[in-house]
Protein backbone atom coordinates (compact mmCIF):
# COMPACT_ATOMS: atom_id res chain seq x y z
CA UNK A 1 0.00 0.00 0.00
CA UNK A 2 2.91 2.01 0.95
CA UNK A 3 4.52 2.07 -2.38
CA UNK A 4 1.02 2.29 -4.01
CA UNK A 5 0.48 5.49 -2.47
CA UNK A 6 4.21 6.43 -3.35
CA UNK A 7 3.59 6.14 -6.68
CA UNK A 8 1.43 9.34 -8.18
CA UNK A 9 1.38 7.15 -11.14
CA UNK A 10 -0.31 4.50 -9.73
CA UNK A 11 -2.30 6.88 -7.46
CA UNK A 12 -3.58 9.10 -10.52
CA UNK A 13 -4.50 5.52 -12.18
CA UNK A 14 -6.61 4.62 -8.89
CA UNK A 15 -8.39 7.89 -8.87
CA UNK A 16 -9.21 7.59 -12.71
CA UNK A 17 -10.73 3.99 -12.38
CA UNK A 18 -13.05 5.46 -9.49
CA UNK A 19 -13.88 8.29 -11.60
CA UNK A 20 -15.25 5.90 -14.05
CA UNK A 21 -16.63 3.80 -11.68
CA UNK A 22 -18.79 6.90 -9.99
CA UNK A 23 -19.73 8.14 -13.48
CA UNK A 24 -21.28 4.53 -14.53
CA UNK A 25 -23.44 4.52 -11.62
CA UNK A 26 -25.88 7.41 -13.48
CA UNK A 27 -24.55 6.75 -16.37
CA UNK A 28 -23.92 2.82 -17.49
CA UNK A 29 -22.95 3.54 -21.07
CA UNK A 30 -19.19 5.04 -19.88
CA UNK A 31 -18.87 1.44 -19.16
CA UNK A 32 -19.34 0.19 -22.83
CA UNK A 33 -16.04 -0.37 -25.01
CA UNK A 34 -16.67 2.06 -27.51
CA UNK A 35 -16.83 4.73 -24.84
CA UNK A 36 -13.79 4.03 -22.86
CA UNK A 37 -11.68 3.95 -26.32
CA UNK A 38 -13.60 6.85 -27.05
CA UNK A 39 -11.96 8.39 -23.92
CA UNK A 40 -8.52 6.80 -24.88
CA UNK A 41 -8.82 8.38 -28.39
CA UNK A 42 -9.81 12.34 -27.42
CA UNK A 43 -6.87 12.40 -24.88
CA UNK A 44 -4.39 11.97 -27.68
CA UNK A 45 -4.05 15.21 -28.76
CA UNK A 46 -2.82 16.41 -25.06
CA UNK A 47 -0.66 13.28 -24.26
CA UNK A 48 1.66 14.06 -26.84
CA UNK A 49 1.96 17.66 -26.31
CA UNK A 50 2.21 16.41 -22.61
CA UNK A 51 5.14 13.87 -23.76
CA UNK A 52 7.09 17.00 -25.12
CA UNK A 53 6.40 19.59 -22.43
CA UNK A 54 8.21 16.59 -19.69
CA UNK A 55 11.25 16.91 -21.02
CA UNK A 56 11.15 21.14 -20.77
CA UNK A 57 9.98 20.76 -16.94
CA UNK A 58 12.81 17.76 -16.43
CA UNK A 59 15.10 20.21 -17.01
CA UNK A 60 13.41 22.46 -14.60
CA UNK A 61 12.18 24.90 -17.64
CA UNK A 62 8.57 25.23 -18.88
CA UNK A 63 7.33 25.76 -22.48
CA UNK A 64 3.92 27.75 -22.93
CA UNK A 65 4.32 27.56 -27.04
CA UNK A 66 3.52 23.96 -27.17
CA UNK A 67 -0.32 24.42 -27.87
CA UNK A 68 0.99 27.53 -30.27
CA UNK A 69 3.15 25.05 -32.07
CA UNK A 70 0.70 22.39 -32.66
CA UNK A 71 -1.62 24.65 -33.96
CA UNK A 72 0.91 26.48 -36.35
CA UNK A 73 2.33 22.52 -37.40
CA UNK A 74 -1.76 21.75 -38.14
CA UNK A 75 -1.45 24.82 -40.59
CA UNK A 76 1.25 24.18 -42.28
CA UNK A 77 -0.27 20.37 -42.39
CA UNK A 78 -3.50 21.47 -43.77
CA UNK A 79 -2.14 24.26 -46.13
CA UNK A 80 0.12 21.84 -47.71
CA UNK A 81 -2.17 19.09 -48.22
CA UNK A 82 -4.80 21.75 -50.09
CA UNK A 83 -1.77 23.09 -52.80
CA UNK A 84 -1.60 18.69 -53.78
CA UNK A 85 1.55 17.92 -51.96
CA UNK A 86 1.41 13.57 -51.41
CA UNK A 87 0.84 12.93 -47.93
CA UNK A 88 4.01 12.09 -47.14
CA UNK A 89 5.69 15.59 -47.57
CA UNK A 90 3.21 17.47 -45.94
CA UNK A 91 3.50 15.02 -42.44
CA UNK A 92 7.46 15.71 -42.72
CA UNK A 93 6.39 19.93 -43.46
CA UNK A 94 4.47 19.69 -40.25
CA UNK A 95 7.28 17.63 -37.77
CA UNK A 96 10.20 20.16 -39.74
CA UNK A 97 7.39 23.05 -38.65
CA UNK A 98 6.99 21.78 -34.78
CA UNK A 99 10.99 20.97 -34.82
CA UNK A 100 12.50 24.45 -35.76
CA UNK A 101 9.36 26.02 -33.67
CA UNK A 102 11.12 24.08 -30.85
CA UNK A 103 14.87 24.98 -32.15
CA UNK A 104 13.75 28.78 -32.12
CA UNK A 105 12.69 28.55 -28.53
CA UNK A 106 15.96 26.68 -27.64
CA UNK A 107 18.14 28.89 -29.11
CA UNK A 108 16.74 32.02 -27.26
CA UNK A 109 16.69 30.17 -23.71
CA UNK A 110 20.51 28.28 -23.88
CA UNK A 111 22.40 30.61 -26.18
CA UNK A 112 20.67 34.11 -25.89
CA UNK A 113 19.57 33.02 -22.11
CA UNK A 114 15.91 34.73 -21.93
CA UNK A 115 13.90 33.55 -19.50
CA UNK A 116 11.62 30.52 -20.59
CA UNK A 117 8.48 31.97 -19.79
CA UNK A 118 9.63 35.29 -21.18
CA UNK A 119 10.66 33.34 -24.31
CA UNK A 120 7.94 31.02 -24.36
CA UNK A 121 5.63 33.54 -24.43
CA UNK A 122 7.01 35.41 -27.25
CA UNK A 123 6.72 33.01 -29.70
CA UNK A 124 3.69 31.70 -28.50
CA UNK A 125 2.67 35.21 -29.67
CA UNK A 126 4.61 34.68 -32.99
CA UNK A 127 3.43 31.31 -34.38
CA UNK A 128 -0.71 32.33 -33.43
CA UNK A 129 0.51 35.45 -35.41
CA UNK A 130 2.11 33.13 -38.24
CA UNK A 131 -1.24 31.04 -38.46
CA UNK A 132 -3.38 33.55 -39.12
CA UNK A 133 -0.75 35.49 -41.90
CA UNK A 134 -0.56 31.88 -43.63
CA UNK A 135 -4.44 30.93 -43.72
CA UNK A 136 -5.66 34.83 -44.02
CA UNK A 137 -7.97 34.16 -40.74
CA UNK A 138 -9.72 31.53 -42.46
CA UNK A 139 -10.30 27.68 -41.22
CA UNK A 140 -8.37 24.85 -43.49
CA UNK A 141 -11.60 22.86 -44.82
CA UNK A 142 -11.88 20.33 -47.57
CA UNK A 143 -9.05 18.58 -46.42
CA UNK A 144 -8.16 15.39 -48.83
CA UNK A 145 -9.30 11.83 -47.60
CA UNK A 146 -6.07 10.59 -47.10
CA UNK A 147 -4.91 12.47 -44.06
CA UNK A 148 -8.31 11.79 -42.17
CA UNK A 149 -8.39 7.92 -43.59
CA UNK A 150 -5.74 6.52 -40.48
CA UNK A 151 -8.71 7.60 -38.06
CA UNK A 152 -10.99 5.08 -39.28
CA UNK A 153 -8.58 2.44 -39.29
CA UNK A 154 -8.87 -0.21 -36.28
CA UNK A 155 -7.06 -3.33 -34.76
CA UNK A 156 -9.16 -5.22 -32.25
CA UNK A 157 -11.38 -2.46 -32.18
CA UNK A 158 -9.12 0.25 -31.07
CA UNK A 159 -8.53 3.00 -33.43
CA UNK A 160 -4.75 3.43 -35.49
CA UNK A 161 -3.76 6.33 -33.25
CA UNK A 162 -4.12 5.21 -29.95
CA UNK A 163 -1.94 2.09 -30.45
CA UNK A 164 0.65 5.03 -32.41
CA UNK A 165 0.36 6.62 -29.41
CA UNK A 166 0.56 3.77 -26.82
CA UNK A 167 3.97 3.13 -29.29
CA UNK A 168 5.18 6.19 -28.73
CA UNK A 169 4.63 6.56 -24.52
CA UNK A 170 6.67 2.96 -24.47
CA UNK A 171 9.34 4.00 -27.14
CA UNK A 172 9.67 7.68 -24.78
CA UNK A 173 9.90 5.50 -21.37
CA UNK A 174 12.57 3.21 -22.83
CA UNK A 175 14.73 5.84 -23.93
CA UNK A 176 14.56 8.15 -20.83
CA UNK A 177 14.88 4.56 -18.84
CA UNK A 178 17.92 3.02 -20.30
CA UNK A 179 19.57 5.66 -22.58
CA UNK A 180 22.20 7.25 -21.16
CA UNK A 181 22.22 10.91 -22.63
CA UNK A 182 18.27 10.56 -21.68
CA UNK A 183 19.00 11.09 -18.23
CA UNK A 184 21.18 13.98 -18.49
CA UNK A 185 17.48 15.99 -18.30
CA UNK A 186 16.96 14.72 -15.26
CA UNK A 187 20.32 15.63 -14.14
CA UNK A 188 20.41 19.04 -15.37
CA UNK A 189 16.48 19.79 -13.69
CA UNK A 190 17.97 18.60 -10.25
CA UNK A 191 21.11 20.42 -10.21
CA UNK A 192 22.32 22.20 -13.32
CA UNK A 193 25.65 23.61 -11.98
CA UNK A 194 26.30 20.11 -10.40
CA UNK A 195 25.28 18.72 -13.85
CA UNK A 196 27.97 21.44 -15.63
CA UNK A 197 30.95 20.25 -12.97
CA UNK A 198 30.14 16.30 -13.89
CA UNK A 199 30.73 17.03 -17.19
CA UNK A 200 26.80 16.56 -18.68
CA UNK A 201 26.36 19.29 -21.79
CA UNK A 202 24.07 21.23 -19.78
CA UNK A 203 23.49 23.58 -23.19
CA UNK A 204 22.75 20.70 -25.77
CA UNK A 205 20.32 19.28 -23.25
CA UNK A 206 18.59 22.82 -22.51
CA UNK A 207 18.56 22.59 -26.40
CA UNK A 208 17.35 18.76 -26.97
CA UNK A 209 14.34 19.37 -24.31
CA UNK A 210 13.00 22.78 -26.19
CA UNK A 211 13.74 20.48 -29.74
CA UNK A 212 11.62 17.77 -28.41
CA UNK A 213 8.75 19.36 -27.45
CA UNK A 214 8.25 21.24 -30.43
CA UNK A 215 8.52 17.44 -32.34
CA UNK A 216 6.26 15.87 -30.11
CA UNK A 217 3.87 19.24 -30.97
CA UNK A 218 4.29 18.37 -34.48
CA UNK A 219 3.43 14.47 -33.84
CA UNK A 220 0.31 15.96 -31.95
CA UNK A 221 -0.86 18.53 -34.78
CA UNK A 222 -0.99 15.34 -37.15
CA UNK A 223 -3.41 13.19 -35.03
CA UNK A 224 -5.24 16.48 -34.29
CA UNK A 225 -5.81 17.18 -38.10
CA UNK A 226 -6.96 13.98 -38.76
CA UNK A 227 -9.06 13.25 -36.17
CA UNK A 228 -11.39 16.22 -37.15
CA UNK A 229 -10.55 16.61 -40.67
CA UNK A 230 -10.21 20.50 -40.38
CA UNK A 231 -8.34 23.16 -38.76
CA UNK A 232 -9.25 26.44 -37.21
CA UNK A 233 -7.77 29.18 -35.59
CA UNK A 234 -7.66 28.40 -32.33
CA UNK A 235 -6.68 24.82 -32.83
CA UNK A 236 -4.81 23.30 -29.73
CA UNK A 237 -5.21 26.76 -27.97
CA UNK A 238 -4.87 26.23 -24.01
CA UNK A 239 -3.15 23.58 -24.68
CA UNK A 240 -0.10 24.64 -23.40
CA UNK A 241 -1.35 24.93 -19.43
CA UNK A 242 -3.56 21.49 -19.57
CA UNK A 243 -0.23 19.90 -20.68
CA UNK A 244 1.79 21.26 -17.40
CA UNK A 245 -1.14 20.33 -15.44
CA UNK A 246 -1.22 16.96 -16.81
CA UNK A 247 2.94 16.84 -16.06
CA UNK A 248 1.47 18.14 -12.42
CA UNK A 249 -1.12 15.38 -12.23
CA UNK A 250 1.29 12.86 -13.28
CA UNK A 251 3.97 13.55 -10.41
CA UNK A 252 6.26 15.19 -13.15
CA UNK A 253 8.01 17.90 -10.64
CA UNK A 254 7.94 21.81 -11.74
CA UNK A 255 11.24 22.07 -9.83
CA UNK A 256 13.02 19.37 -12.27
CA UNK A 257 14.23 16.03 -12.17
CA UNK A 258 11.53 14.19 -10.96
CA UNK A 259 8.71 12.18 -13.37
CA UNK A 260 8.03 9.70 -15.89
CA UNK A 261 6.47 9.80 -19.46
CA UNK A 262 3.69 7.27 -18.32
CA UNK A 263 3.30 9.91 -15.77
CA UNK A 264 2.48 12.53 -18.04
CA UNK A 265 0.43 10.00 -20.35
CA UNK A 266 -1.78 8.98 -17.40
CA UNK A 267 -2.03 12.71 -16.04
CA UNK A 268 -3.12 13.73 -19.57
CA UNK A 269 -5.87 10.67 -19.78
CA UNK A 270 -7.35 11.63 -16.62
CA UNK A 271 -7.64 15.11 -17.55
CA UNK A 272 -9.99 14.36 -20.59
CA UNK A 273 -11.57 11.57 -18.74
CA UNK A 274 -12.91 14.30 -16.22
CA UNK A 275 -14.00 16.08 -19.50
CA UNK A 276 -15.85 13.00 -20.76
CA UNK A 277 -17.38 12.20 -17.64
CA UNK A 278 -18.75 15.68 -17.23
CA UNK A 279 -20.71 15.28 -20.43
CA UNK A 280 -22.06 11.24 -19.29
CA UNK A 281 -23.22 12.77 -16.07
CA UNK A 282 -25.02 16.07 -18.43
CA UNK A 283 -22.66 18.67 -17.04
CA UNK A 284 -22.88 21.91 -19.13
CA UNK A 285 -19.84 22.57 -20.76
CA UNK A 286 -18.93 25.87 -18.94
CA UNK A 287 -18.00 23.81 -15.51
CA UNK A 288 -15.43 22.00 -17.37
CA UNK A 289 -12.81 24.38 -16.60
CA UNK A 290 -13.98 24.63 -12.91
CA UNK A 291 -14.22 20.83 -12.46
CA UNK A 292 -10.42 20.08 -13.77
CA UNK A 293 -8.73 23.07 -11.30
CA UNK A 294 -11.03 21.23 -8.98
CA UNK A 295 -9.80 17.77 -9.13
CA UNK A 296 -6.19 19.19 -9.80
CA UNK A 297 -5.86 21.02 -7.02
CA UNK A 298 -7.52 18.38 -4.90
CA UNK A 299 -5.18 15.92 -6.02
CA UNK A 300 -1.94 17.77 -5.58
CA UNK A 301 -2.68 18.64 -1.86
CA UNK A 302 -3.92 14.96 -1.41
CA UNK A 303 -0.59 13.60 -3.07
CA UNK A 304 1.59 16.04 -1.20
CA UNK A 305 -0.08 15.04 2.27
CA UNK A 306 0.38 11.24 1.68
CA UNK A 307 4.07 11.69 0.78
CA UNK A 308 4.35 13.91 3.69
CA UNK A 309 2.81 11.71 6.31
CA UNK A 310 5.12 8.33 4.41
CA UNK A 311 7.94 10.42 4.72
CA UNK A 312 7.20 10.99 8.31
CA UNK A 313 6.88 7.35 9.00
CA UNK A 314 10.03 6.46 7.20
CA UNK A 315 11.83 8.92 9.76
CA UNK A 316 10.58 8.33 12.51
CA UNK A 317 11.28 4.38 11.57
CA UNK A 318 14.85 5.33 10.81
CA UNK A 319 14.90 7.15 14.56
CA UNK A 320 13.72 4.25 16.13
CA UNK A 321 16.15 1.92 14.44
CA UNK A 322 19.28 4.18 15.09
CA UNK A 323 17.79 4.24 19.07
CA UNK A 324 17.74 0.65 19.44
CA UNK A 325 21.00 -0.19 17.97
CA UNK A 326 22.84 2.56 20.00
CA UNK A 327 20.78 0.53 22.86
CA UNK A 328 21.93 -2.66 21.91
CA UNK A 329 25.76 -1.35 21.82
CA UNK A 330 25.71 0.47 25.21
């Protein structure tokens, strides 16, 4: 139980299941496959935007041009599959699009050394500005067939994307598990000038974690456009602050160092869960927003009073064993 509760992973996981558990007892259709990969399928969007924002708050940073970036890698998406271009080339124009939107952002915050909100919020500015002066202020409609065609696509009745996605979580938690340069974000998030002195390239990393979130941006402006086979103006816009919530939910730390992607994966589920749940139980729409500071806030202070009172135990455990052995010696 101990460890269960240790685990904000595990914890957020818990919560979810009970969520769904109190929403099928007004509602039983939340129970019904279709619905829960329903569920699975809407969070998409956030997880990977969630994926990329990690590595910015590993490193102790935070990126609020993610949602920005999405939206401005949708455009290009959409705007290039309109003027004919084969599939293909306009999937690699949008990750190019969410890479450099990430490589712009890392070069101001390791090389030019603005603050990353400061810098963040610039271009989050800039690429909403850049959407608009591409599409004149008009949605991308009468996209072709071929870029909404992997949404229908199933295996075992799950749609394409979510096992893409599930791909992607497992490929992420491998390589910040057992690749070596991987855990240099961790390092630098815990203690950057202790990172410098060990000899970790505090600067590339800055770099890589700024780079990475504007790919995994990219990867999410693809599943967005496809999934509803248009894109507006305000496409992925909030984005940016459900992702570091989701990182929040998920036990990813704001002070660096500390989290998991299947953190941020789960902590980005639950989020749209609460959303989904809302509408089974006939919420209006305008509590959504209330509901989710709600049930973040409520989670945070439960998760930081459970760690709290296990961290308590474990000391006063470790005082009793260190006053028994001095007994045993005297």
């Amino acid at each position: 139980m101990k460890k269960f509760l240790r685990s904000r992973e595990a914890l957020i996981t818990g919560l979810l299941i009970l969520l769904i558990l109190f929403t099928g007892l007004f509602n039983s259709n939340i129970f019904k496959f279709n619905s829960i990969t329903e569920i699975f399928n809407a969070s998409l969007t956030l997880v990977l935007i969630s994926l990329g924002e990690m590595f910015v708050i590993f490193t102790r940073g935070i990126d609020v041009s993610v949602g920005a970036t999405t939206g401005l890698a949708a455009v290009i998406l959409g705007t290039t599959l309109n003027l004919g271009w084969p599939i293909e080339w306009a999937i690699s124009a949008a990750i190019v699009t969410g890479i450099l939107a990430g490589m712009v952002n890392a070069v101001g915050i390791t090389f030019l050394r603005v603050p990353p909100i400061i810098m963040t919020l610039g271009t989050l500015g800039i690429y909403r500005g850049l959407m608009r002066i591409i599409t004149g202020g008009s949605w991308i409609e009468n996209l072709p067939q071929s870029i909404k065609e992997p949404n229908l696509w199933k295996f075992a009745g799950i749609p394409f994307y979510v096992w893409l996605t599930l791909l992607v979580i497992a490929i992420t938690a491998w390589i910040t598990l057992k690749y070596k340069p991987a855990r240099y974000f961790y390092a630098v998030g815990d203690n950057e000038q202790g990172a410098y002195i060990l000899g970790i390239p505090v600067r590339l990393t800055l770099f890589a974690a700024y780079t990475l979130a504007g790919f995994f941006a990219a990867l999410a402006a693809v599943v967005f456009t496809s999934q509803i086979g248009f894109v507006s103006m305000n496409a992925a816009d909030g984005f940016e602050l459900k992702a570091i919530a989701a990182n929040v939910l998920g036990g990813v730390s704001l002070t660096g160092g500390i989290g998991t992607p299947l953190g941020a994966a789960i902590g980005a589920l639950f989020m749209t869960a609460v959303h989904s749940m809302l509408i089974f139980l006939g919420v209006p729409g305008i509590w959504d927003n209330a509901f989710a500071g709600v049930i973040l806030l409520t989670v945070v202070y439960i998760d930081y009073h459970v760690r709290s009172a296990l961290e308590l135990q474990r000391r006063q455990a470790r005082i009793r064993g260190d006053a028994s052995l001095k007994g045993g010696e005297s």
